[in-house]
PDB file of N, CA and C in Angstrom:
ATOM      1  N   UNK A   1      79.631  85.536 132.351  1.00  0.00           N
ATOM      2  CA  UNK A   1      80.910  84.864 132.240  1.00  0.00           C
ATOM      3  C   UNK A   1      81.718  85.515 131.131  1.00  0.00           C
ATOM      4  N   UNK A   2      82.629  85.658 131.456  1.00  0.00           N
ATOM      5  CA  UNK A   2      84.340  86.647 130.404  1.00  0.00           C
ATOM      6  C   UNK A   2      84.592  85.287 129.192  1.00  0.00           C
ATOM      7  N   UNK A   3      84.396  85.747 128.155  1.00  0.00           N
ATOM      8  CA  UNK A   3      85.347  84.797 127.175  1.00  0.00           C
ATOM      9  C   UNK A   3      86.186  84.396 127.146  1.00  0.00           C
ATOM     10  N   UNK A   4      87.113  83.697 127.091  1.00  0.00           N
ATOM     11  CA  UNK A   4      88.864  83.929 127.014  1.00  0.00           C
ATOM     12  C   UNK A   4      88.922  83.522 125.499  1.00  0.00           C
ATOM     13  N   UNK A   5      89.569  84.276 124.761  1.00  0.00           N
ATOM     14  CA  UNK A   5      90.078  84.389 123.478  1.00  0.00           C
ATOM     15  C   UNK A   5      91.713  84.560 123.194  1.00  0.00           C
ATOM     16  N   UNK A   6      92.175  83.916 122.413  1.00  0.00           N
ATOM     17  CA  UNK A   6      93.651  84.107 122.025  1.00  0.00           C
ATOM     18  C   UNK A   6      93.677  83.938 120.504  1.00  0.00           C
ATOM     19  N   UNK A   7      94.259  85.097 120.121  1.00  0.00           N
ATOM     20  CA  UNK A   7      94.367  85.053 118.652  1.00  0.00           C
ATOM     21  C   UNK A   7      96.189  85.186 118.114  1.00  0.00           C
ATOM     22  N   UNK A   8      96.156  84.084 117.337  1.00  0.00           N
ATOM     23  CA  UNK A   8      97.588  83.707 116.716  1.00  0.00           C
ATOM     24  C   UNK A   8      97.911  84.096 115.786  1.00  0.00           C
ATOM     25  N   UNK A   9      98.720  85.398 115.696  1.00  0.00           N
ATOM     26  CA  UNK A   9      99.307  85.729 114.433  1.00  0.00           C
ATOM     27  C   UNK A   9     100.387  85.100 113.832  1.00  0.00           C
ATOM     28  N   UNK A  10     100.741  84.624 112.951  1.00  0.00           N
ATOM     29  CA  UNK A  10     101.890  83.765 112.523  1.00  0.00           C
ATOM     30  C   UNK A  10     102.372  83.809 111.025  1.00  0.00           C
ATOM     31  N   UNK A  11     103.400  83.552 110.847  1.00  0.00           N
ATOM     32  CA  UNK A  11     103.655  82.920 109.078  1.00  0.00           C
ATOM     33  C   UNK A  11     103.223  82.013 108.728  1.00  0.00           C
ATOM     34  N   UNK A  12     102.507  81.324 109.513  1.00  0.00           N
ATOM     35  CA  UNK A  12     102.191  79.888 109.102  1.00  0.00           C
ATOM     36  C   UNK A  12     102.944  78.577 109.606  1.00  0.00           C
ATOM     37  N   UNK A  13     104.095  78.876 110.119  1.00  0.00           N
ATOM     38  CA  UNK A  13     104.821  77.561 109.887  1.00  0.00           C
ATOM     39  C   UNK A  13     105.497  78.012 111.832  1.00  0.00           C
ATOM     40  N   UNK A  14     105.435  76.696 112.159  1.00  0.00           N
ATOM     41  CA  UNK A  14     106.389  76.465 113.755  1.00  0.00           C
ATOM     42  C   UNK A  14     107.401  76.528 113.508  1.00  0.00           C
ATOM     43  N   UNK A  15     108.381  77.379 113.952  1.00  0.00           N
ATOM     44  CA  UNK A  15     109.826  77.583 113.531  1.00  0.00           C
ATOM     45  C   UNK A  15     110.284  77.359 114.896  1.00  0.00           C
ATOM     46  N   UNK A  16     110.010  77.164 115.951  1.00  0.00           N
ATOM     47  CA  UNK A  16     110.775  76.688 117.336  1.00  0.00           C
ATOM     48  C   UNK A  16     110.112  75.939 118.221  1.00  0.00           C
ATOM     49  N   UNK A  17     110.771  74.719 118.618  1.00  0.00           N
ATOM     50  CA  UNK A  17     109.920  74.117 119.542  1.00  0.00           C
ATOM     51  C   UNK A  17     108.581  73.274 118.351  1.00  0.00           C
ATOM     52  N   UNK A  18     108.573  73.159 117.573  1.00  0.00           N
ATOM     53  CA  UNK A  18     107.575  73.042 116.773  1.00  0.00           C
ATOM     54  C   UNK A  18     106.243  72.068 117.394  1.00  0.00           C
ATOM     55  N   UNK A  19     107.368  70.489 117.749  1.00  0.00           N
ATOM     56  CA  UNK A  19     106.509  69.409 118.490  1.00  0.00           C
ATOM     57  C   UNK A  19     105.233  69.733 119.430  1.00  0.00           C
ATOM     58  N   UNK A  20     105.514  71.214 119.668  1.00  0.00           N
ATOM     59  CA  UNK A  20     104.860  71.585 120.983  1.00  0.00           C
ATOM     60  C   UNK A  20     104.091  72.234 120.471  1.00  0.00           C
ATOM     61  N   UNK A  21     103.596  72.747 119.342  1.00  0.00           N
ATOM     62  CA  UNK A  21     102.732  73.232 118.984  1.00  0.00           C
ATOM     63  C   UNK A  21     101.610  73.190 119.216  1.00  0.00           C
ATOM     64  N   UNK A  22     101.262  72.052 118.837  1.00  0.00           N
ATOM     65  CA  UNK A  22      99.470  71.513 118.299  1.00  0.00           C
ATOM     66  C   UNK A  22      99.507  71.260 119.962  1.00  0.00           C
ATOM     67  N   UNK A  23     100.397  70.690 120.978  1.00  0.00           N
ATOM     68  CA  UNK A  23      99.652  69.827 122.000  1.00  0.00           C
ATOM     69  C   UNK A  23      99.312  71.176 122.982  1.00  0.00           C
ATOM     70  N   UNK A  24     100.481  72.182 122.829  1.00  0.00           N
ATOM     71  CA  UNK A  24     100.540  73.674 123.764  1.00  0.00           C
ATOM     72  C   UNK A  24      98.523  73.940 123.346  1.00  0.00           C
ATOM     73  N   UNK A  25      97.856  74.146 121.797  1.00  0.00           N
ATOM     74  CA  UNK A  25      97.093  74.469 121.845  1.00  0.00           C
ATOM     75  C   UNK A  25      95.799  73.493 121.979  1.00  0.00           C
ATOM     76  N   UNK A  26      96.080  72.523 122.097  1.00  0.00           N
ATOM     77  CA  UNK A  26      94.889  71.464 122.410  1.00  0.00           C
ATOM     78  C   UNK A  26      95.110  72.246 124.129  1.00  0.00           C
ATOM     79  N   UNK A  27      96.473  72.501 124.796  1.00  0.00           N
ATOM     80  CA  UNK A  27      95.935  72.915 126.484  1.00  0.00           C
ATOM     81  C   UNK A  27      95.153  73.979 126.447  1.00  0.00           C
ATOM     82  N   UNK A  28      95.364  74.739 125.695  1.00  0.00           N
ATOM     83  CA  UNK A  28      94.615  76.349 125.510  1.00  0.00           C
ATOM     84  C   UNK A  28      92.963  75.687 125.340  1.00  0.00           C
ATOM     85  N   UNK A  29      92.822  74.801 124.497  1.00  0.00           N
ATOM     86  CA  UNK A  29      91.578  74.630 124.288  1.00  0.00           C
ATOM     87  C   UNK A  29      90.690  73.755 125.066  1.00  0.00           C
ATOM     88  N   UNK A  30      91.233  73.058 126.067  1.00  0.00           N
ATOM     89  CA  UNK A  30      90.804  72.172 127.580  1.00  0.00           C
ATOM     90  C   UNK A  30      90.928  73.058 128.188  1.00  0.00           C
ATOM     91  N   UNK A  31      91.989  74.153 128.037  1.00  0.00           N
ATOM     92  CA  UNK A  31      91.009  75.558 129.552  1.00  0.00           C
ATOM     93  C   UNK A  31      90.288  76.171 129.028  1.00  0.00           C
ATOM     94  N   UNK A  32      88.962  76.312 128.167  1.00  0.00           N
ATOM     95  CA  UNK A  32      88.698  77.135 127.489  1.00  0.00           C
ATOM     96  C   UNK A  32      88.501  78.029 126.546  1.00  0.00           C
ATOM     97  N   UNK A  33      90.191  78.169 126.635  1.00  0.00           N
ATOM     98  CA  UNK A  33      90.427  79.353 125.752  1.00  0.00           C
ATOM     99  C   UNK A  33      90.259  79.163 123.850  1.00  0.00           C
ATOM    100  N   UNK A  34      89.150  80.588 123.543  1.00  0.00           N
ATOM    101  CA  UNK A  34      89.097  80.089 122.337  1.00  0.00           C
ATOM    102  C   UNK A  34      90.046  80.483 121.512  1.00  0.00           C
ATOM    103  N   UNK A  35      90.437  79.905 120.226  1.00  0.00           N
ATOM    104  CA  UNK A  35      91.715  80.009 120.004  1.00  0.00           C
ATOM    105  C   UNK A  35      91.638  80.342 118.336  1.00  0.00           C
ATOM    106  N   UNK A  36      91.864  81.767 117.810  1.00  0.00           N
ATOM    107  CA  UNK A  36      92.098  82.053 116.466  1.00  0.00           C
ATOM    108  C   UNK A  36      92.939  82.558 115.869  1.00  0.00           C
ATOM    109  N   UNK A  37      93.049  82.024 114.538  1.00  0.00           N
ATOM    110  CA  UNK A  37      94.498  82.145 114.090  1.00  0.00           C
ATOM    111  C   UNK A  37      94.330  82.979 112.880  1.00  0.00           C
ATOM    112  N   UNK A  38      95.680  83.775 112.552  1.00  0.00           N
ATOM    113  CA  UNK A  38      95.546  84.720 111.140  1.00  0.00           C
ATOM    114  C   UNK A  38      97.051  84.415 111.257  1.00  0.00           C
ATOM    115  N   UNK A  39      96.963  84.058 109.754  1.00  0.00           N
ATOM    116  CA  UNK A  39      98.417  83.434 108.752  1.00  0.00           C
ATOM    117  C   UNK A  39      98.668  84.634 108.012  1.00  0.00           C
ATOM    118  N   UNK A  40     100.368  84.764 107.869  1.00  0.00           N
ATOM    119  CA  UNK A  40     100.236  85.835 106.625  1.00  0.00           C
ATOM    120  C   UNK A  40     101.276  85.172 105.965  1.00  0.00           C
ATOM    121  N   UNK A  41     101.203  84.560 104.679  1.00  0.00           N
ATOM    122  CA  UNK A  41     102.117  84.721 103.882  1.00  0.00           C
ATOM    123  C   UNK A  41     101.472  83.546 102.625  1.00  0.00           C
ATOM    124  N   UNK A  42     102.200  83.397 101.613  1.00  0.00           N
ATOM    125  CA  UNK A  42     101.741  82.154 100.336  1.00  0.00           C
ATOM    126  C   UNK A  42     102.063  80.461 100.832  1.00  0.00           C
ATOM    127  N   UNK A  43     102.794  80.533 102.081  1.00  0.00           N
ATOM    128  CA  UNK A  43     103.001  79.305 102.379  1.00  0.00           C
ATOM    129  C   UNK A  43     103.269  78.847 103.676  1.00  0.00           C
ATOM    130  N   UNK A  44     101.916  78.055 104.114  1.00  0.00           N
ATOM    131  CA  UNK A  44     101.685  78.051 105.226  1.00  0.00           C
ATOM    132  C   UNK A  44     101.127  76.717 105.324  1.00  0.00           C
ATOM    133  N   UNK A  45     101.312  76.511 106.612  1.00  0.00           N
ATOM    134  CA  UNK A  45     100.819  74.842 106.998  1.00  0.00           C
ATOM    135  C   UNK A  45      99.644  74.789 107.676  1.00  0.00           C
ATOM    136  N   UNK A  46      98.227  74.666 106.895  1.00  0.00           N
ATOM    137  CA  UNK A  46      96.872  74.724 106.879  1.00  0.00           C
ATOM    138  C   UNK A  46      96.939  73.398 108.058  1.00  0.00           C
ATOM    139  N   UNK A  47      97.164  72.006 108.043  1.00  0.00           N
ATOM    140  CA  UNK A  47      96.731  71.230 109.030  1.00  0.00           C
ATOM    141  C   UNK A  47      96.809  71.662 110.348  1.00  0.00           C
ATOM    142  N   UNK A  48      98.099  72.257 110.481  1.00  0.00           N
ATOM    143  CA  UNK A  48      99.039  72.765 111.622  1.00  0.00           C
ATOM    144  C   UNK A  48      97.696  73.803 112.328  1.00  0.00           C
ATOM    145  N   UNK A  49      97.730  74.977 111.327  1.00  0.00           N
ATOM    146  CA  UNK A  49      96.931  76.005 111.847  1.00  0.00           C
ATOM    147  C   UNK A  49      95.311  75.515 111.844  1.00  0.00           C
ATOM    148  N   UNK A  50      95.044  73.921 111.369  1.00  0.00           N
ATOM    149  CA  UNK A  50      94.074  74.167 111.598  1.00  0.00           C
ATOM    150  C   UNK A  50      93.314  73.185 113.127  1.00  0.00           C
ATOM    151  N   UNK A  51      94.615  72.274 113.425  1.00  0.00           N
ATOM    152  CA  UNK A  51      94.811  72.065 114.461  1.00  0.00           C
ATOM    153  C   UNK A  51      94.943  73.435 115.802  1.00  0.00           C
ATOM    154  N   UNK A  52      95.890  74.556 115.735  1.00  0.00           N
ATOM    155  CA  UNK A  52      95.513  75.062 116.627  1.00  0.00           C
ATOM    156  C   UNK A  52      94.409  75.754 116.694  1.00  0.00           C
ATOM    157  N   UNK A  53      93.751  76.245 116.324  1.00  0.00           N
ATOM    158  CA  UNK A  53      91.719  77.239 115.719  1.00  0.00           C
ATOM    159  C   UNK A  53      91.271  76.131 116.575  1.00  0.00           C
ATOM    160  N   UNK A  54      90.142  77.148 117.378  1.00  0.00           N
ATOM    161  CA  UNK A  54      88.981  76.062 118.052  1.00  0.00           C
ATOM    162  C   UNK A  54      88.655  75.339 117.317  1.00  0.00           C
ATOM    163  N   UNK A  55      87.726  74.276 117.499  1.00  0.00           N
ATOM    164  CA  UNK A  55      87.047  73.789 116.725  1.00  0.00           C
ATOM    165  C   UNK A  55      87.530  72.967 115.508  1.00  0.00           C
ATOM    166  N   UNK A  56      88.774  72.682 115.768  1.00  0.00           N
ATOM    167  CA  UNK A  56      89.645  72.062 114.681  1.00  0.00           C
ATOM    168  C   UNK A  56      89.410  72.868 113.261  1.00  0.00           C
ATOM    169  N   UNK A  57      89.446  74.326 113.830  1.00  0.00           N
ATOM    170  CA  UNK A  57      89.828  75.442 112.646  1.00  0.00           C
ATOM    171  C   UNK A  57      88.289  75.345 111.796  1.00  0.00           C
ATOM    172  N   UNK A  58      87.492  75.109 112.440  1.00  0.00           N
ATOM    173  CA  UNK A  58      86.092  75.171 111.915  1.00  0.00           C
ATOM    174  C   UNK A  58      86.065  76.836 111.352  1.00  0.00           C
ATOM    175  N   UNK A  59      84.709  76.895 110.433  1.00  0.00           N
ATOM    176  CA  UNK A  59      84.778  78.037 109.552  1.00  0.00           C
ATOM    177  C   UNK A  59      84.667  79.394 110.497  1.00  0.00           C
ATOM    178  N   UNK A  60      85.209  80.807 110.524  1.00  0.00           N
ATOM    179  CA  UNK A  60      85.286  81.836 111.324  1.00  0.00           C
ATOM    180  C   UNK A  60      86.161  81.275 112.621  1.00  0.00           C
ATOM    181  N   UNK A  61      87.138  80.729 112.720  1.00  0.00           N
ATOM    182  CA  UNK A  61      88.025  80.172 113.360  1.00  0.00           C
ATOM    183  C   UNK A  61      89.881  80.732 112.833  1.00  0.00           C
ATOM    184  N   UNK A  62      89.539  80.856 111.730  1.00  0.00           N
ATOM    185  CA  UNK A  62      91.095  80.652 110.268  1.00  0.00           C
ATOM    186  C   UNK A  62      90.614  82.133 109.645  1.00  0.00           C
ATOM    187  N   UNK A  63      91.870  82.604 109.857  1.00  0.00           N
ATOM    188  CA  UNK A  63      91.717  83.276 108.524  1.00  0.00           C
ATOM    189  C   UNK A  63      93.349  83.731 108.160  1.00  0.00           C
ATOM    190  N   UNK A  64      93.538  84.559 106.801  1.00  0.00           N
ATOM    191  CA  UNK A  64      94.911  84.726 106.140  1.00  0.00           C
ATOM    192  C   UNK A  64      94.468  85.254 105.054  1.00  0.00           C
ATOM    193  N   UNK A  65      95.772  86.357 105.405  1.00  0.00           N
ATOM    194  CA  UNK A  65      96.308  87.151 104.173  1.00  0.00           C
ATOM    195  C   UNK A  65      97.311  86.541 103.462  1.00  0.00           C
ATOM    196  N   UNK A  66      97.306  86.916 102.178  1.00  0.00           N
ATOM    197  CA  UNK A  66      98.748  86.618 101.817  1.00  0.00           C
ATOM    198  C   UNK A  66      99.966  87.568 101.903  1.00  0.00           C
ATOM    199  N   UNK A  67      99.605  88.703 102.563  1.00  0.00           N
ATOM    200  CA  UNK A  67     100.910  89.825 102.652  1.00  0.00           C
ATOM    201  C   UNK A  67     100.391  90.299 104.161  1.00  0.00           C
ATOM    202  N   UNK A  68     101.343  90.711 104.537  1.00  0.00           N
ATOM    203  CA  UNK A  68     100.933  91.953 106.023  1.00  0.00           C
ATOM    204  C   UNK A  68     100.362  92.896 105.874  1.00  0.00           C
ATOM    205  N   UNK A  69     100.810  93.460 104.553  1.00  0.00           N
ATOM    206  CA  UNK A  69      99.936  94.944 104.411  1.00  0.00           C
ATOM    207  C   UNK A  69      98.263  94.379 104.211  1.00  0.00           C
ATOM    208  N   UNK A  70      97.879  93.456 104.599  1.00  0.00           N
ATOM    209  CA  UNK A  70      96.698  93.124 103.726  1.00  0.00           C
ATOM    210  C   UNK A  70      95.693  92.531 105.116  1.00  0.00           C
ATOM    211  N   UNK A  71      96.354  92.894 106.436  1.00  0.00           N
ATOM    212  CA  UNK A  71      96.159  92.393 107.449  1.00  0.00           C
ATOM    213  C   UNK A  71      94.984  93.597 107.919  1.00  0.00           C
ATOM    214  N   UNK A  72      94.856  94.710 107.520  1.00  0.00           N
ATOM    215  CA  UNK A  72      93.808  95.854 107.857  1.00  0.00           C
ATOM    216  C   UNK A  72      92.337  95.343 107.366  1.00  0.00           C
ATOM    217  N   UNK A  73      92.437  94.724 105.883  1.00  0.00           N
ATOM    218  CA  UNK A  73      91.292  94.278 105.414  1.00  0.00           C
ATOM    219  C   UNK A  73      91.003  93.218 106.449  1.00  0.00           C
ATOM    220  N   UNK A  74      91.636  91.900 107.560  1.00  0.00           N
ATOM    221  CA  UNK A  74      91.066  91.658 107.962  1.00  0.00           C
ATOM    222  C   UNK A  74      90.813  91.544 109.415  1.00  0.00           C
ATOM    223  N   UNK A  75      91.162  92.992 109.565  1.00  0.00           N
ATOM    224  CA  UNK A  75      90.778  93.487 111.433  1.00  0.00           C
ATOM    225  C   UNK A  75      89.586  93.381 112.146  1.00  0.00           C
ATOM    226  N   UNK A  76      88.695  93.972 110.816  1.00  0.00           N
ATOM    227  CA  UNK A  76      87.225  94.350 111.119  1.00  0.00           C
ATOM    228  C   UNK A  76      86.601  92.558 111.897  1.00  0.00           C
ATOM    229  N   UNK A  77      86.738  92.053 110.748  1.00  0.00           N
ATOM    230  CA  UNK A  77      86.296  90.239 110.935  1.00  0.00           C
ATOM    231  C   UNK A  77      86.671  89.747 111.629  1.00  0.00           C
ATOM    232  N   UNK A  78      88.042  89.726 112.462  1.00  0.00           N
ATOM    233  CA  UNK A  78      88.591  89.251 113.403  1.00  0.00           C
ATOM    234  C   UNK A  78      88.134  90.071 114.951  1.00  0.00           C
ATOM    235  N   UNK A  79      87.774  91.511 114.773  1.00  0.00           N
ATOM    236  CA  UNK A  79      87.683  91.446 115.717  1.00  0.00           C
ATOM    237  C   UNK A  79      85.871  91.417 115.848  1.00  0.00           C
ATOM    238  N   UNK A  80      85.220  91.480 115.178  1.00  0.00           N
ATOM    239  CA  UNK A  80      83.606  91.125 114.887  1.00  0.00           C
ATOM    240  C   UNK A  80      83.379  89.814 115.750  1.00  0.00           C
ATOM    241  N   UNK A  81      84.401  88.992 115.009  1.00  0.00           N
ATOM    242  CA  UNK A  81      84.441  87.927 115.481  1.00  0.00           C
ATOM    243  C   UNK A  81      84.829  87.431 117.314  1.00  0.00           C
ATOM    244  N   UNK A  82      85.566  88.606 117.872  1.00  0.00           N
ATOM    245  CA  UNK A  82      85.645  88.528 119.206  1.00  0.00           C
ATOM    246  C   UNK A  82      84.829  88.899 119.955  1.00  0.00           C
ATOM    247  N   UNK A  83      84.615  89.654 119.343  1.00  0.00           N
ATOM    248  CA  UNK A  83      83.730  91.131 120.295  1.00  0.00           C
ATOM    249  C   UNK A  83      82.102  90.572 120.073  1.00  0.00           C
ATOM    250  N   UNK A  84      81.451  89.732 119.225  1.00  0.00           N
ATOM    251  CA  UNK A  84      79.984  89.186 119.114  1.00  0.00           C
ATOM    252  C   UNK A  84      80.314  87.808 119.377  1.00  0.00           C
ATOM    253  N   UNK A  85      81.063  87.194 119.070  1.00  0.00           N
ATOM    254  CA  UNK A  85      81.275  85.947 120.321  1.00  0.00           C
ATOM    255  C   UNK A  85      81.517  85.004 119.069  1.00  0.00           C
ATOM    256  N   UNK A  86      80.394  85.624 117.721  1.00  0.00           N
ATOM    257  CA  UNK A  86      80.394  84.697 116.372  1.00  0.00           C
ATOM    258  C   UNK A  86      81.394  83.946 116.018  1.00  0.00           C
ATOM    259  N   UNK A  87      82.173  82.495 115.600  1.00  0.00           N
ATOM    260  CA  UNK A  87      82.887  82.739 115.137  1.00  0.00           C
ATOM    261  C   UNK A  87      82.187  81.736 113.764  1.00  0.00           C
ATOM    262  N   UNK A  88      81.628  82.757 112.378  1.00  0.00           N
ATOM    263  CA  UNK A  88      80.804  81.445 111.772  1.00  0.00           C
ATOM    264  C   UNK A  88      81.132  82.038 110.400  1.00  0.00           C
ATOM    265  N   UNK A  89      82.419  82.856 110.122  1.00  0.00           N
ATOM    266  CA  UNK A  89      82.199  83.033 108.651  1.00  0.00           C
ATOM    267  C   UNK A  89      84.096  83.194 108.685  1.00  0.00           C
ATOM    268  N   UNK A  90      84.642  82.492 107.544  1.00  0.00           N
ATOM    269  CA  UNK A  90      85.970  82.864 107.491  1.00  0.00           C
ATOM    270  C   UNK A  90      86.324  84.060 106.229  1.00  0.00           C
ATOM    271  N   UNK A  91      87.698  84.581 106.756  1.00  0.00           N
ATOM    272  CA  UNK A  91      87.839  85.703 105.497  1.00  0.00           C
ATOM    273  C   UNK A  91      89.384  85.437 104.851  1.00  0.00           C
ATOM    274  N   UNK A  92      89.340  85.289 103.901  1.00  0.00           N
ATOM    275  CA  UNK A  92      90.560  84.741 103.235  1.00  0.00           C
ATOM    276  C   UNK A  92      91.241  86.439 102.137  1.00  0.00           C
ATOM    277  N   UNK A  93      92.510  87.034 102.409  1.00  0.00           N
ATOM    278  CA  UNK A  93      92.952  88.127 101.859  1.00  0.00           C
ATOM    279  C   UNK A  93      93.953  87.744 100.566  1.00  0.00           C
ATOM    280  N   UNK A  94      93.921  87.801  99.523  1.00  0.00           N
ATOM    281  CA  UNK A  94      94.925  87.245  98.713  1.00  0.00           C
ATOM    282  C   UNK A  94      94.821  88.165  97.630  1.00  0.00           C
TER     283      UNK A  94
END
């Protein structure tokens, strides 16, 4: 059986449509699909993002940089994390 994975890059914050956020990814997560998120910036809305992350953003679910350039340090983990199915350790870039 194929995984389905979707990974959310974002600033952190719903800037359109916002309401629709959390419920768009509770559908992602009743079909399946597992759902991880990478934040980049100093201010970001942790409930939000941790509502959309499988697992209600359980650990290796979340992760964030605080800059973009800082998004290479965490490629490796994110995609470790797809590609072995793991998702059991988070990586925080700051």
């Amino acid at each position: 059986m194929t995984s389905r994975v979707a990974v959310v890059v974002t600033d952190g914050n719903s800037n359109v449509d916002s309401g629709r956020t959390v419920p768009e990814a509770v559908a992602l997560h009743q079909a399946g699909v597992h759902v991880i998120t990478v934040s980049v910036g100093q201010i970001y809305n942790q409930s939000e993002l941790r509502a959309i992350a499988s697992l209600n953003g359980s650990v290796g679910n979340m992760f964030h940089a605080d800059r973009y350039d800082q998004l290479d340090a965490l490629a490796s983990s994110v995609q470790a994390a797809i590609c072995n199915g793991h998702f059991t350790s988070a990586v925080t870039v700051t």
